[in-house]
Protein backbone atom coordinates (compact mmCIF):
# COMPACT_ATOMS: atom_id res chain seq x y z
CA UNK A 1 -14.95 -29.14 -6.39
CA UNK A 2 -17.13 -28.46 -3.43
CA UNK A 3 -20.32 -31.16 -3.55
CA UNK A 4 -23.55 -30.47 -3.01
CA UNK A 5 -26.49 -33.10 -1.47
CA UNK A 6 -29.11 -31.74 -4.46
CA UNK A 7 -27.32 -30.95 -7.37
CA UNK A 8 -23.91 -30.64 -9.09
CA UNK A 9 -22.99 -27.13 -8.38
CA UNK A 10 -20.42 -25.85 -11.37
CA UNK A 11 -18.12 -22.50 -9.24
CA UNK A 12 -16.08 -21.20 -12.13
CA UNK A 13 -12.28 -22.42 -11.41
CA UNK A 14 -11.21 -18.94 -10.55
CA UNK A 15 -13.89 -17.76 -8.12
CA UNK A 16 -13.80 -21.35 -6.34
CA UNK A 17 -10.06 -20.33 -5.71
CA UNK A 18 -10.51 -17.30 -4.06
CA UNK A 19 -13.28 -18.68 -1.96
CA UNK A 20 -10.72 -21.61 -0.70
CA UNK A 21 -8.32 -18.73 -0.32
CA UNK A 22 -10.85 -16.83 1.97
CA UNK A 23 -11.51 -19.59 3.73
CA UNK A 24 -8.13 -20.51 4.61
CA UNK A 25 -7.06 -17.03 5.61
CA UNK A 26 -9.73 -16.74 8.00
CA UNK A 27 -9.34 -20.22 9.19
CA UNK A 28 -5.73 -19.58 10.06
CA UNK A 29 -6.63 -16.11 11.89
CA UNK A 30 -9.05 -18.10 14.44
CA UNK A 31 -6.21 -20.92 14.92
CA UNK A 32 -4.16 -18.39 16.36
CA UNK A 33 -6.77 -16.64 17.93
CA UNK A 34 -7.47 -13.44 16.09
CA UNK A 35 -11.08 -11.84 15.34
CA UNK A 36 -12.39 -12.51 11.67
CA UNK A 37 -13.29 -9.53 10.83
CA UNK A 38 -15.50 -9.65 7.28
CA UNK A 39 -12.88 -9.16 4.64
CA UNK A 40 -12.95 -9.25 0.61
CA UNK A 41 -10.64 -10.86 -1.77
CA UNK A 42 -10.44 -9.03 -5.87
CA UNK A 43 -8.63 -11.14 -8.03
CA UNK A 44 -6.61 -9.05 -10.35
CA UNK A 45 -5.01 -11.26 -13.49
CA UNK A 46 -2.05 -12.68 -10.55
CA UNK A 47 -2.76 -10.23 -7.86
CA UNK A 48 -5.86 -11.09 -4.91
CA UNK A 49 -6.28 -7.64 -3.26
CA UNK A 50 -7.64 -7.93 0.52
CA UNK A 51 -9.36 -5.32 1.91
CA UNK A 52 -11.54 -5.59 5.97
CA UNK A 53 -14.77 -4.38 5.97
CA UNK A 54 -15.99 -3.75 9.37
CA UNK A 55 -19.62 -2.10 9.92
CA UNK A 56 -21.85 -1.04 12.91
CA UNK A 57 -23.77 -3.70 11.41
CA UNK A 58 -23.99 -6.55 8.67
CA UNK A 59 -25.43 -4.54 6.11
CA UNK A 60 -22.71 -2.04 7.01
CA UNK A 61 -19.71 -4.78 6.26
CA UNK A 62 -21.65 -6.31 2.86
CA UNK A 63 -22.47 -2.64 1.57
CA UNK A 64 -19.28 -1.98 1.88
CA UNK A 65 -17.84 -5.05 0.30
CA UNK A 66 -20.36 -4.22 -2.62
CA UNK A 67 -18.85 -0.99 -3.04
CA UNK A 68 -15.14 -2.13 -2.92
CA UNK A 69 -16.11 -4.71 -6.03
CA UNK A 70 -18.75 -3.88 -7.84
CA UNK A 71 -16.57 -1.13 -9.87
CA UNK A 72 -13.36 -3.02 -10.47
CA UNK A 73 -11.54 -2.88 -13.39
CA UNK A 74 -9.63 -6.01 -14.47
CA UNK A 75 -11.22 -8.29 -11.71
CA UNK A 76 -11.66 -11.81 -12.44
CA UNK A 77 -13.55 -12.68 -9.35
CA UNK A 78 -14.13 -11.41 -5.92
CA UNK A 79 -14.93 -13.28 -2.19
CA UNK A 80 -16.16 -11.89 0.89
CA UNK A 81 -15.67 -13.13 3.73
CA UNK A 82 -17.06 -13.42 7.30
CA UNK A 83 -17.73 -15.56 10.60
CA UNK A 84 -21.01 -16.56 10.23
CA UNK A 85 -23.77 -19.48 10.98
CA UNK A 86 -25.77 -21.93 9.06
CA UNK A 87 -29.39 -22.98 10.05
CA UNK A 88 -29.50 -26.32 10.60
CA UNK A 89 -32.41 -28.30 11.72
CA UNK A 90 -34.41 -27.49 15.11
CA UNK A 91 -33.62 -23.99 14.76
CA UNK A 92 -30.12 -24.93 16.21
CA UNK A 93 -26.91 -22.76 14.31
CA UNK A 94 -23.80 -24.12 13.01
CA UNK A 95 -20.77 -21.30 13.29
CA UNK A 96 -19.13 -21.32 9.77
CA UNK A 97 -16.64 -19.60 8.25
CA UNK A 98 -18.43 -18.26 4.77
CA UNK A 99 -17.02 -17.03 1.70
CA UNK A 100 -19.17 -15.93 -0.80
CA UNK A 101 -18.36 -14.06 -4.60
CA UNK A 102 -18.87 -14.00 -8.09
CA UNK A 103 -17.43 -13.24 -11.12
CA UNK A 104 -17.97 -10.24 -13.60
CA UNK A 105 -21.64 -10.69 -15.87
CA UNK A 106 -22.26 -13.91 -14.10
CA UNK A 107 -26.58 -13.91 -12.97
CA UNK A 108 -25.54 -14.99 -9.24
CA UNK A 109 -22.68 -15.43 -7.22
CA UNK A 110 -21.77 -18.98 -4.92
CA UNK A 111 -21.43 -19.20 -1.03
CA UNK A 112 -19.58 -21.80 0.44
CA UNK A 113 -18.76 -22.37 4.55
CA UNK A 114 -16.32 -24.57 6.84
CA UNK A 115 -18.41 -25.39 9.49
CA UNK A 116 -16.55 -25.64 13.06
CA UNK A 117 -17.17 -26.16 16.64
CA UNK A 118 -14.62 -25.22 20.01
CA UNK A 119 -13.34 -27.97 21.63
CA UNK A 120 -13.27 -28.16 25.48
CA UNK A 121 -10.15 -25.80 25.54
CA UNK A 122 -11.75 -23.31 23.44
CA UNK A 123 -9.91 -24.12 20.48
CA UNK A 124 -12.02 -23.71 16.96
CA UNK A 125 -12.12 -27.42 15.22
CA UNK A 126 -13.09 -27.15 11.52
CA UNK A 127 -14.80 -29.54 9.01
CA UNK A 128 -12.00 -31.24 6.86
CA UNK A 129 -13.55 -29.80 3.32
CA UNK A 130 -15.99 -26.91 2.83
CA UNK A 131 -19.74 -27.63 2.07
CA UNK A 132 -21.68 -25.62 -0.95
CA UNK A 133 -23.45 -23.36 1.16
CA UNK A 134 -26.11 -21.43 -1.55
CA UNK A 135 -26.13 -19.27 -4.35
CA UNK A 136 -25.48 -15.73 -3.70
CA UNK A 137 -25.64 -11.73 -4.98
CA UNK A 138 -23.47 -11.20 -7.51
CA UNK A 139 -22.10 -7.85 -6.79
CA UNK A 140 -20.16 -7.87 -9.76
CA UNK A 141 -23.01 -8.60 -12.12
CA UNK A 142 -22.59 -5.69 -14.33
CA UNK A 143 -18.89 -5.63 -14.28
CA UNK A 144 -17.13 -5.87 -17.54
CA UNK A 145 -14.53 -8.76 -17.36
CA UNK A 146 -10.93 -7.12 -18.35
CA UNK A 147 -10.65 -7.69 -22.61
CA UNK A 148 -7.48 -10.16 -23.63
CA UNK A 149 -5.12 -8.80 -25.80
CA UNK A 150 -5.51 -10.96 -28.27
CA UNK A 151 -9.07 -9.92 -28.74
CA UNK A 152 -7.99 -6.59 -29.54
CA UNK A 153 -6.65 -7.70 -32.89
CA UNK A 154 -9.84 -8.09 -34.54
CA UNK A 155 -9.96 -4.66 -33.98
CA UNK A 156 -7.37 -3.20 -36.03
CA UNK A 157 -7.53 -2.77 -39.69
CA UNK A 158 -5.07 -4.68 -41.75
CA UNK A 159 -5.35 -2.16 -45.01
């Protein structure tokens, strides 16, 4: 579970596991030195499809992003993910790897970051555990989570 200072923060099980997953991935492509470029993660029952999003500009990667998930069929939960900052106090930054996401019908989505700094070599050094960064768009809000099988029973007439 990723704590909070103000509040217990409840991520649905499967949306905090693709935002681990996000977070991972991307911390693995700066340990070897690669760009992060803003990427999205649609879980599918088993299956987390990734997909880059790069822009001419921020709203270019996150409109994008929208547009790859909003739509989906079947998805249990999306991230996006990106290289970003947090504001911290004395208008200094913190770089942070962020993953934000929701899941379908939910009101908002949740953000959460590994924080980092570069050593003297240049090497990225992350935070051990990732902090609860905010709440966030939900750009699956009106997605229709995929119906169970089972549920499709009820359906049927038994004359």
């Amino acid at each position: 579970m990723v704590a909070t200072r103000e509040e217990r923060i409840v991520i649905p099980p499967v949306l905090e596991s693709v935002l681990r997953y996000c977070l991972k991935d991307a911390k693995e492509r700066m340990e070897k030195g690669e760009q992060v470029l803003p990427f999205s993660a649609l879980a599918v029952k088993e299956t987390l499809f990734m997909e880059e999003h790069p822009g001419d500009s921020v709203a270019d990667c996150f409109n994008s992003a929208r547009k790859t998930v909003q739509n989906a069929k079947g998805a249990d939960a999306y991230g996006f993910c990106y290289d970003g900052y947090l504001d911290a106090e004395n208008d200094q930054k913190i770089d942070c790897i962020i993953a934000e996401g929701g899941v379908p019908g939910a009101e908002y989505g949740h953000a959460i970051g590994l924080p980092y700094h570069f050593d003297a070599s240049g090497n990225p050094v992350f935070q051990e555990e990732p902090v609860y960064v905010s709440k966030s768009l939900n750009y699956m809000l009106n997605a229709v989570p995929d119906i169970d099988d089972e549920d499709d029973d009820e359906d049927e007439d038994d004359d």
